[in-house]
N, C-alpha and C. Protein backbone atom coordinates (compact mmCIF):
# COMPACT_ATOMS: atom_id res chain seq x y z
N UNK A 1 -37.36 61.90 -30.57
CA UNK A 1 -36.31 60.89 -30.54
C UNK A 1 -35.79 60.68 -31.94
N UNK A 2 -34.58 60.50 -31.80
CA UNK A 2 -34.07 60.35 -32.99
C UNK A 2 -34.41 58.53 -33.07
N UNK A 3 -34.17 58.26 -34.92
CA UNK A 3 -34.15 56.89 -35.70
C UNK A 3 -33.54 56.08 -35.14
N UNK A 4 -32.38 56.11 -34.72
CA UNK A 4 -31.35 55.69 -34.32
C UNK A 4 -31.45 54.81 -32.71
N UNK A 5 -32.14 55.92 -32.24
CA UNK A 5 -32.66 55.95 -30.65
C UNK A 5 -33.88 54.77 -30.63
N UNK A 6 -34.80 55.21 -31.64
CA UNK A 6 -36.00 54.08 -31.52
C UNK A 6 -35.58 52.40 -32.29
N UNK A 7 -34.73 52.67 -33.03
CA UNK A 7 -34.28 51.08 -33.60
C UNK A 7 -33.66 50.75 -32.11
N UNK A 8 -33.00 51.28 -31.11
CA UNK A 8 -32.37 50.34 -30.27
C UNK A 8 -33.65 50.60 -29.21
N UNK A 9 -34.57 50.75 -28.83
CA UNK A 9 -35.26 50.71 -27.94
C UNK A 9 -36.32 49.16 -28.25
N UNK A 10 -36.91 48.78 -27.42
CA UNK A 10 -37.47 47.62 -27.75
C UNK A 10 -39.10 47.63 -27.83
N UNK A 11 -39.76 47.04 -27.82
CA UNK A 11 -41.12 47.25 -27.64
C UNK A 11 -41.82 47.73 -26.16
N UNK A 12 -41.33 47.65 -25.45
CA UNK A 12 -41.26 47.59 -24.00
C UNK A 12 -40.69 49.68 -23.69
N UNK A 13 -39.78 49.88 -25.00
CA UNK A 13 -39.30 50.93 -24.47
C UNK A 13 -37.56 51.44 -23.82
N UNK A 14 -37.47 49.85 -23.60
CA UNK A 14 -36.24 50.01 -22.61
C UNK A 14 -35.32 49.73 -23.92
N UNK A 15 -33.87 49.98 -23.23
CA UNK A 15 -32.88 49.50 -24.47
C UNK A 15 -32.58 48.01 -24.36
N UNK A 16 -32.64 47.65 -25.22
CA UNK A 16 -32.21 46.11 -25.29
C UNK A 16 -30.43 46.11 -24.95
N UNK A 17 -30.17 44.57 -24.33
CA UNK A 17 -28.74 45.10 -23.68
C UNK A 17 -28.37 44.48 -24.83
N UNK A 18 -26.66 45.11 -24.30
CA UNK A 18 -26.28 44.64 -25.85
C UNK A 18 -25.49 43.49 -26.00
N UNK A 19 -25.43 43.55 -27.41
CA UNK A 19 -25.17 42.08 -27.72
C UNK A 19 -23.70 41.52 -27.15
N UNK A 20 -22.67 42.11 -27.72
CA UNK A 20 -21.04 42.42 -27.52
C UNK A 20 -21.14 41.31 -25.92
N UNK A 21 -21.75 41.89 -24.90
CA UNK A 21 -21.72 41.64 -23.46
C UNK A 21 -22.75 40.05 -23.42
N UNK A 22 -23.20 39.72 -24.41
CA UNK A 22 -23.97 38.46 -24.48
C UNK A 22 -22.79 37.33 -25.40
N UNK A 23 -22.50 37.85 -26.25
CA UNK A 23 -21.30 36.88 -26.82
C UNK A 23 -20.62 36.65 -26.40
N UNK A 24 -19.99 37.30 -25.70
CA UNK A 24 -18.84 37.30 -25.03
C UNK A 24 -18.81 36.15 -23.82
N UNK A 25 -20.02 36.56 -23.20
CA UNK A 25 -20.67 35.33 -21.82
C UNK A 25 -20.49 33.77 -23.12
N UNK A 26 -21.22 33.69 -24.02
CA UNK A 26 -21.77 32.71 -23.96
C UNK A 26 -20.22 32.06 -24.78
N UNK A 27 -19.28 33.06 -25.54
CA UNK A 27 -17.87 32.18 -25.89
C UNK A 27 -17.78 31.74 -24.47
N UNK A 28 -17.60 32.34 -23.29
CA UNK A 28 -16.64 32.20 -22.44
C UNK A 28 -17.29 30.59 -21.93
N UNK A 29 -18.55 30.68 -21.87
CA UNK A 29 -19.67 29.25 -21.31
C UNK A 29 -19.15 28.37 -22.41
N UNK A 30 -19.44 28.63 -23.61
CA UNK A 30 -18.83 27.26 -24.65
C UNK A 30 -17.34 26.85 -24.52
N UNK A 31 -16.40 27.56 -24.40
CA UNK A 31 -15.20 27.52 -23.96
C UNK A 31 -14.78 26.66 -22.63
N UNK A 32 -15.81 26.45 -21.57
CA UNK A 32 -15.87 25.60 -20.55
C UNK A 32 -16.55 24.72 -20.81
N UNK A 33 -17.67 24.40 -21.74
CA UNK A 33 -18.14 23.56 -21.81
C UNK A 33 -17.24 22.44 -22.62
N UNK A 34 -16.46 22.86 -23.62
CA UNK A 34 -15.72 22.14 -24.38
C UNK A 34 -14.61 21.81 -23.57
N UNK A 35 -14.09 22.37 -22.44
CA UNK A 35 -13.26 21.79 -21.33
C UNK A 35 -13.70 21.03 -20.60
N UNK A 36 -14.55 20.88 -20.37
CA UNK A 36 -15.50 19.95 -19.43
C UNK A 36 -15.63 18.29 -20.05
N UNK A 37 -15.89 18.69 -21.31
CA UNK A 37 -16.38 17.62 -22.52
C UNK A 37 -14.80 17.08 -22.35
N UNK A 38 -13.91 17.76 -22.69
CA UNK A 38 -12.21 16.85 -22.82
C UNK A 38 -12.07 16.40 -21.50
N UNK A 39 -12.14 16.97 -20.43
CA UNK A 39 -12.23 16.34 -19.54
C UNK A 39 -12.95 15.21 -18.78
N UNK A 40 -14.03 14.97 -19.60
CA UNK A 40 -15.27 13.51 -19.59
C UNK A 40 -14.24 12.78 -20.25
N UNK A 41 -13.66 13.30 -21.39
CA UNK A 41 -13.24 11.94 -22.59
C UNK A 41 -11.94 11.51 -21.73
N UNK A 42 -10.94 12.11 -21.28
CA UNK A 42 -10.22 11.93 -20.24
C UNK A 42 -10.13 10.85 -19.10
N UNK A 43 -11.36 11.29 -18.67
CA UNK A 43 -11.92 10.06 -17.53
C UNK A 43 -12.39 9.15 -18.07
N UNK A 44 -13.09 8.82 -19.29
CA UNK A 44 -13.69 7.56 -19.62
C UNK A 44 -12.64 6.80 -19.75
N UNK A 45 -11.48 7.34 -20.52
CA UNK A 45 -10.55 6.80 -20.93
C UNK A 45 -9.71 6.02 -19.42
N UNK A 46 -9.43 6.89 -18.93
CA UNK A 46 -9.02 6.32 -17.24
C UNK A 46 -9.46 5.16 -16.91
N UNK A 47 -11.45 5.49 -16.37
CA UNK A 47 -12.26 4.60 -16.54
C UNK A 47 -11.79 3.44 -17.42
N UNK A 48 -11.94 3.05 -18.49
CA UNK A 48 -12.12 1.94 -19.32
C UNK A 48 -10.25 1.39 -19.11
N UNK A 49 -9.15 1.93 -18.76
CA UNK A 49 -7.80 1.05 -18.72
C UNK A 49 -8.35 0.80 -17.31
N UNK A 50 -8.58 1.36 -16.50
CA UNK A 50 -8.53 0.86 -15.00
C UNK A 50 -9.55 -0.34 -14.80
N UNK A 51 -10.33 -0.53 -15.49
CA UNK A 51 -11.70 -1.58 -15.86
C UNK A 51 -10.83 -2.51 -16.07
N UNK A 52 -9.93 -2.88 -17.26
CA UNK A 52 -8.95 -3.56 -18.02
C UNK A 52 -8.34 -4.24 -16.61
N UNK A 53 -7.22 -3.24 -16.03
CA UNK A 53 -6.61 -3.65 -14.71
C UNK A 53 -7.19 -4.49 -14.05
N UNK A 54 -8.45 -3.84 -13.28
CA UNK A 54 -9.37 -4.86 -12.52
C UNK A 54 -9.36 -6.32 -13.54
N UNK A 55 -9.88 -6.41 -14.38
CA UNK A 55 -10.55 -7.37 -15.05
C UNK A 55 -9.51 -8.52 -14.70
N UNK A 56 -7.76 -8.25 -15.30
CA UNK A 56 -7.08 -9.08 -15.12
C UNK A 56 -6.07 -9.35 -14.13
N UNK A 57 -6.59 -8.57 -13.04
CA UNK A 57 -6.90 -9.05 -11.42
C UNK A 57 -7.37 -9.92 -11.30
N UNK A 58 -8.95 -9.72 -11.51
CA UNK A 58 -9.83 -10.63 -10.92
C UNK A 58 -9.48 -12.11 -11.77
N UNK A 59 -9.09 -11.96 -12.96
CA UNK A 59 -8.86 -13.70 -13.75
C UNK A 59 -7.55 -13.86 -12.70
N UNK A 60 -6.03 -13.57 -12.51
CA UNK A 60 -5.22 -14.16 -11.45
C UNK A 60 -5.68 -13.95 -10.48
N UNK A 61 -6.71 -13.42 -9.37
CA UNK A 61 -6.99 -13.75 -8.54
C UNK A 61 -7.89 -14.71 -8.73
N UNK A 62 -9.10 -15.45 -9.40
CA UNK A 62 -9.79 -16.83 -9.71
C UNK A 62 -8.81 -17.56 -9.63
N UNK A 63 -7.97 -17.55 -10.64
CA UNK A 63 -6.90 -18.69 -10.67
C UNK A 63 -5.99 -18.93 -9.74
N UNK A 64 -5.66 -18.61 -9.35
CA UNK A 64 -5.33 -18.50 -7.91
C UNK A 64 -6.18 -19.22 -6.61
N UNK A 65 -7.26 -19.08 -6.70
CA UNK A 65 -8.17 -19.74 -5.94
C UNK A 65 -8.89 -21.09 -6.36
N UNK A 66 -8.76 -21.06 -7.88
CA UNK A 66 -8.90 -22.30 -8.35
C UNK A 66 -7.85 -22.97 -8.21
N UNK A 67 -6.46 -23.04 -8.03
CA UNK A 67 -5.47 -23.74 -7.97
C UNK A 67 -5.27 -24.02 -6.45
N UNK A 68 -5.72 -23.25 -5.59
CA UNK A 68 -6.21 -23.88 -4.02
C UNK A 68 -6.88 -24.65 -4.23
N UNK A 69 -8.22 -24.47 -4.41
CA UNK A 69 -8.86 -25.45 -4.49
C UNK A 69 -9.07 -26.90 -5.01
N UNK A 70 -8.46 -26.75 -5.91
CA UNK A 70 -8.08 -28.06 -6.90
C UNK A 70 -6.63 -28.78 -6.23
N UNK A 71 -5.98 -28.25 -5.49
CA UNK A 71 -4.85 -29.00 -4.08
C UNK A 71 -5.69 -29.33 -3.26
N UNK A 72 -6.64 -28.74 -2.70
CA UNK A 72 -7.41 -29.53 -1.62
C UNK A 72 -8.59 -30.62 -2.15
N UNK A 73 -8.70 -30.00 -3.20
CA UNK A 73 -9.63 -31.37 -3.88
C UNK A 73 -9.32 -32.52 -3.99
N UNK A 74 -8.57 -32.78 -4.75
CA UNK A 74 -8.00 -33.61 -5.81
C UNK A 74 -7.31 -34.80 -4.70
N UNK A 75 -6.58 -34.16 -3.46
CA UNK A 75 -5.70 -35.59 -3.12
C UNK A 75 -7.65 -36.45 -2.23
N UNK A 76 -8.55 -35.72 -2.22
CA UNK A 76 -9.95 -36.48 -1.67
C UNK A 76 -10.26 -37.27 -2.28
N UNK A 77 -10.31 -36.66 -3.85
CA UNK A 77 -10.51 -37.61 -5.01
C UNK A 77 -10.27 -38.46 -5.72
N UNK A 78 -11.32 -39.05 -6.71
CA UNK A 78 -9.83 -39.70 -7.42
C UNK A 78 -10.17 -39.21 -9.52
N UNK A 79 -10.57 -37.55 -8.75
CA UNK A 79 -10.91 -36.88 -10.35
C UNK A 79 -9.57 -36.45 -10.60
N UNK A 80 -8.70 -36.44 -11.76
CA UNK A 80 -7.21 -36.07 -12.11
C UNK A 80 -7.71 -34.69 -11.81
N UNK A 81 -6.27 -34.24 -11.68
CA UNK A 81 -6.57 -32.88 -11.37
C UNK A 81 -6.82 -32.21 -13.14
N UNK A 82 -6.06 -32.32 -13.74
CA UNK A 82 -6.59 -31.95 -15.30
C UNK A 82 -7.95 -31.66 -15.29
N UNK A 83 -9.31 -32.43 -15.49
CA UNK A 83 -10.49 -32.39 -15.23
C UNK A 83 -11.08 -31.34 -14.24
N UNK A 84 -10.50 -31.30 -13.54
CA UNK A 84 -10.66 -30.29 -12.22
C UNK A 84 -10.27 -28.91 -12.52
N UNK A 85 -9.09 -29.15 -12.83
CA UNK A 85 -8.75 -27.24 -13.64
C UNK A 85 -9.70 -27.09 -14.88
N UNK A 86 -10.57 -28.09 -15.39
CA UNK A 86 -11.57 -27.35 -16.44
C UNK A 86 -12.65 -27.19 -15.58
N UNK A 87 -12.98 -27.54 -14.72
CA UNK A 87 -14.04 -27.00 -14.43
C UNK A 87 -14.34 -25.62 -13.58
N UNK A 88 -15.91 -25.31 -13.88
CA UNK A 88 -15.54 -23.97 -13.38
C UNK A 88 -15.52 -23.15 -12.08
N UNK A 89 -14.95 -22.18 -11.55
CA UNK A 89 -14.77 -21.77 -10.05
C UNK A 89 -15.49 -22.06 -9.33
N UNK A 90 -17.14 -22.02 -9.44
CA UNK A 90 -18.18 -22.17 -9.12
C UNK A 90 -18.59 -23.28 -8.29
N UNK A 91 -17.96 -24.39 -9.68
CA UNK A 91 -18.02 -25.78 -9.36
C UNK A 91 -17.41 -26.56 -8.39
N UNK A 92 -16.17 -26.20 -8.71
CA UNK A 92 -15.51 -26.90 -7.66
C UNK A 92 -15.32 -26.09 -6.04
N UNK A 93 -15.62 -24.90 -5.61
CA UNK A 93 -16.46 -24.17 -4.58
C UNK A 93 -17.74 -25.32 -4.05
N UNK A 94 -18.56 -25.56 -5.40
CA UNK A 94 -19.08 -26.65 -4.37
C UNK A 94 -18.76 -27.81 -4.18
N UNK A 95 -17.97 -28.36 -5.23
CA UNK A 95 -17.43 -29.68 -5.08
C UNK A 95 -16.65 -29.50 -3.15
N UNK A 96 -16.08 -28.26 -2.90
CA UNK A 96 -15.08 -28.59 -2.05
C UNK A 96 -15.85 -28.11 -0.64
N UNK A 97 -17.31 -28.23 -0.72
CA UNK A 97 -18.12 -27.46 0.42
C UNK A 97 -18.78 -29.30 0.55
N UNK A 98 -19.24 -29.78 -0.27
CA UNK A 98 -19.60 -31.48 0.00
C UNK A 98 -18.21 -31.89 0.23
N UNK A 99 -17.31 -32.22 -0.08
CA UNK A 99 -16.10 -32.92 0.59
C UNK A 99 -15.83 -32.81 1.80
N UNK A 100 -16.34 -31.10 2.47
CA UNK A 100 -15.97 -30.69 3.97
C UNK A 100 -16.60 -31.11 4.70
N UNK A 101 -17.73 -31.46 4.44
CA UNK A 101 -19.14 -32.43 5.18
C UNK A 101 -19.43 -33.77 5.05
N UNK A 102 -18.67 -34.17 3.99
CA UNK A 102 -18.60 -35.90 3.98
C UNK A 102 -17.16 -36.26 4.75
N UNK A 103 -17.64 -37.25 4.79
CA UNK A 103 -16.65 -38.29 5.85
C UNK A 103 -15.81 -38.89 5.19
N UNK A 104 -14.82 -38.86 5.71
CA UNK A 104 -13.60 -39.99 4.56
C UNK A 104 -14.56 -41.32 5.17
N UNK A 105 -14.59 -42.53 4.64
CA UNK A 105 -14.53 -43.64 5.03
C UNK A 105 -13.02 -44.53 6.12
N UNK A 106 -13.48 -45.47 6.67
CA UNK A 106 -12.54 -46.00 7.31
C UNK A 106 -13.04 -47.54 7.84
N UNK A 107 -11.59 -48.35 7.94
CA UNK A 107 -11.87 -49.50 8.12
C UNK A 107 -12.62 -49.56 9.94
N UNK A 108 -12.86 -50.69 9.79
CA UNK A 108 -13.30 -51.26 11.07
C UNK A 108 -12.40 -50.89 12.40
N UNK A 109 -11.07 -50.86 12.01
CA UNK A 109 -10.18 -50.65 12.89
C UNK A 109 -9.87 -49.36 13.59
N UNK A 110 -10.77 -48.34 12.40
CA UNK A 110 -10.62 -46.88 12.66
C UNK A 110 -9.46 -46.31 11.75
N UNK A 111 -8.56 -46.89 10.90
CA UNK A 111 -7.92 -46.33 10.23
C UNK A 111 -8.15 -45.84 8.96
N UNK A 112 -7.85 -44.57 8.39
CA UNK A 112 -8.86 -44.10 7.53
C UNK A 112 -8.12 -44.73 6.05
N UNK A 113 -9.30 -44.69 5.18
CA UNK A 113 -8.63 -45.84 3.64
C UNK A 113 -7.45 -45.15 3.14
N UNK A 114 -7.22 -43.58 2.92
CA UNK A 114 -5.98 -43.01 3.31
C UNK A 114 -4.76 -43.85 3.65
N UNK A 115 -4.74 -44.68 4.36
CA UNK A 115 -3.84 -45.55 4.78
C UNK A 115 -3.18 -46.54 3.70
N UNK A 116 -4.77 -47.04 3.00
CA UNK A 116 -4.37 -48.37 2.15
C UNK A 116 -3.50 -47.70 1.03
N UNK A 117 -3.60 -46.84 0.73
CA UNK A 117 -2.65 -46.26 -0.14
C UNK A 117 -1.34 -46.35 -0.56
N UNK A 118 -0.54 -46.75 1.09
CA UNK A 118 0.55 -46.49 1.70
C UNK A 118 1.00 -48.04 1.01
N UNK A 119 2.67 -48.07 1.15
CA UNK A 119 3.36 -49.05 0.42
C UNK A 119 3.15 -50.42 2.06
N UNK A 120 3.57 -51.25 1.90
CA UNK A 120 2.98 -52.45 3.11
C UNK A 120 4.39 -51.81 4.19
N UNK A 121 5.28 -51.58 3.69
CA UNK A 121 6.08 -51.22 4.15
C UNK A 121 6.26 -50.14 5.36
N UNK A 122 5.51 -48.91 4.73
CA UNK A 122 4.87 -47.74 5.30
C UNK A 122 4.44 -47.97 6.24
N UNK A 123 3.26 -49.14 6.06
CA UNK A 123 2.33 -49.24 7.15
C UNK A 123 2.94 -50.12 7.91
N UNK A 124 3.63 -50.74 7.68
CA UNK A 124 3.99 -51.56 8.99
C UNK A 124 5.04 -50.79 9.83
N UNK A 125 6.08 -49.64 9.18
CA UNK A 125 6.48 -48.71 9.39
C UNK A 125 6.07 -48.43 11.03
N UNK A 126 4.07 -47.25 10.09
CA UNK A 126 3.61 -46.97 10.87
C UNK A 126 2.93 -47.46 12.50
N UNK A 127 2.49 -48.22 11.87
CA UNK A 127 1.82 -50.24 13.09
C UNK A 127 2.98 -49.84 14.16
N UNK A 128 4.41 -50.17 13.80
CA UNK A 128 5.55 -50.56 14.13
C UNK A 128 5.76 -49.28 15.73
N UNK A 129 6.13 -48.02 14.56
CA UNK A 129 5.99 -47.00 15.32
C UNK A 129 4.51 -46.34 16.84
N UNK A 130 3.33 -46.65 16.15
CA UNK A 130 2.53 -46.51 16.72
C UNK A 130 2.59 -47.41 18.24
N UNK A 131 3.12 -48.61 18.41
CA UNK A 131 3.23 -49.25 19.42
C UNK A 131 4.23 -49.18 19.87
N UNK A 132 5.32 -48.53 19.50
CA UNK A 132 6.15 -48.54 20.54
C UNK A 132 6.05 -47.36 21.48
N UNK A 133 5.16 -45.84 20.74
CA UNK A 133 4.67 -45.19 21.27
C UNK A 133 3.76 -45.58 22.44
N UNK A 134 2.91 -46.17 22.14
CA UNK A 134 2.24 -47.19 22.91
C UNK A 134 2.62 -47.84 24.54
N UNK A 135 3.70 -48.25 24.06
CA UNK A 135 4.29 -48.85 25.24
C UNK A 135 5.44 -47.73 26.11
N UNK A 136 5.88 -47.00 25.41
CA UNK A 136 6.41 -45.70 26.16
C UNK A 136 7.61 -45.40 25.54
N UNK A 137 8.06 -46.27 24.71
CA UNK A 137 9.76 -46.22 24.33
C UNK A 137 10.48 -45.36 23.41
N UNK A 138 9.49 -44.67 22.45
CA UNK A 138 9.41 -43.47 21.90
C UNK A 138 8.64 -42.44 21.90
N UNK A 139 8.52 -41.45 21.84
CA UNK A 139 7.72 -40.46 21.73
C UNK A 139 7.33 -39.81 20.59
């Protein structure tokens, strides 16, 4: 055998394959791998504005539901509504889960304190109206 012959043979005997056909693979693998990699940074990026989006969704959708809630609160109460928009979603969720289970109060007569509110006028208005219903003459 020629010099030449035994430098490319290996210990084993066989020829070692060659290199040319190994570089070549492994540009072509790094070459995808570095496409792969731009394409992660790509998506994070997606990822992290679409995060953003959501995020300031979800604050106008809270607020939004805090401003329901604080209309159905507030005429029960007698917390200003100011006070009420500081507090937090949470809170007034439960504030407005005890209001749904308590009872308005009401006089003896059955009319609810709701009423006393009303100008004397109103109510006699109402008194006024209520009995003539009463007796049949309006509806």
């Amino acid at each position: 055998m020629s010099e030449e012959k035994e430098k490319n043979l290996n210990e084993e005997g066989k020829e070692p394959v060659k290199t040319d056909v190994i570089e070549d693979s492994y540009a072509v693998l790094r070459s995808k791998v570095i496409a792969y990699e731009e394409q992660i940074e790509e998506q994070k990026l997606l990822i992290d504005e679409l995060s953003k989006k959501l995020s300031k969704a979800n604050d106008i959708l809270e607020e939004r539901v805090k401003g329901e809630l604080i209309a159905k609160i507030a005429p029960k109460t007698s917390i200003h509504p100011s006070v009420l928009a500081a507090q937090p979603l949470e809170e007034l969720k439960k504030m407005d889960r005890i209001l749904v289970t308590a009872k308005i109060p009401a006089f003896k007569s059955g009319t609810p304190i709701k009423s006393a509110d009303k100008s004397p006028e109103a109510k006699l208005k109402n008194m006024f109206g209520d009995y003539m219903r009463e007796i049949g003459v309006s509806k």
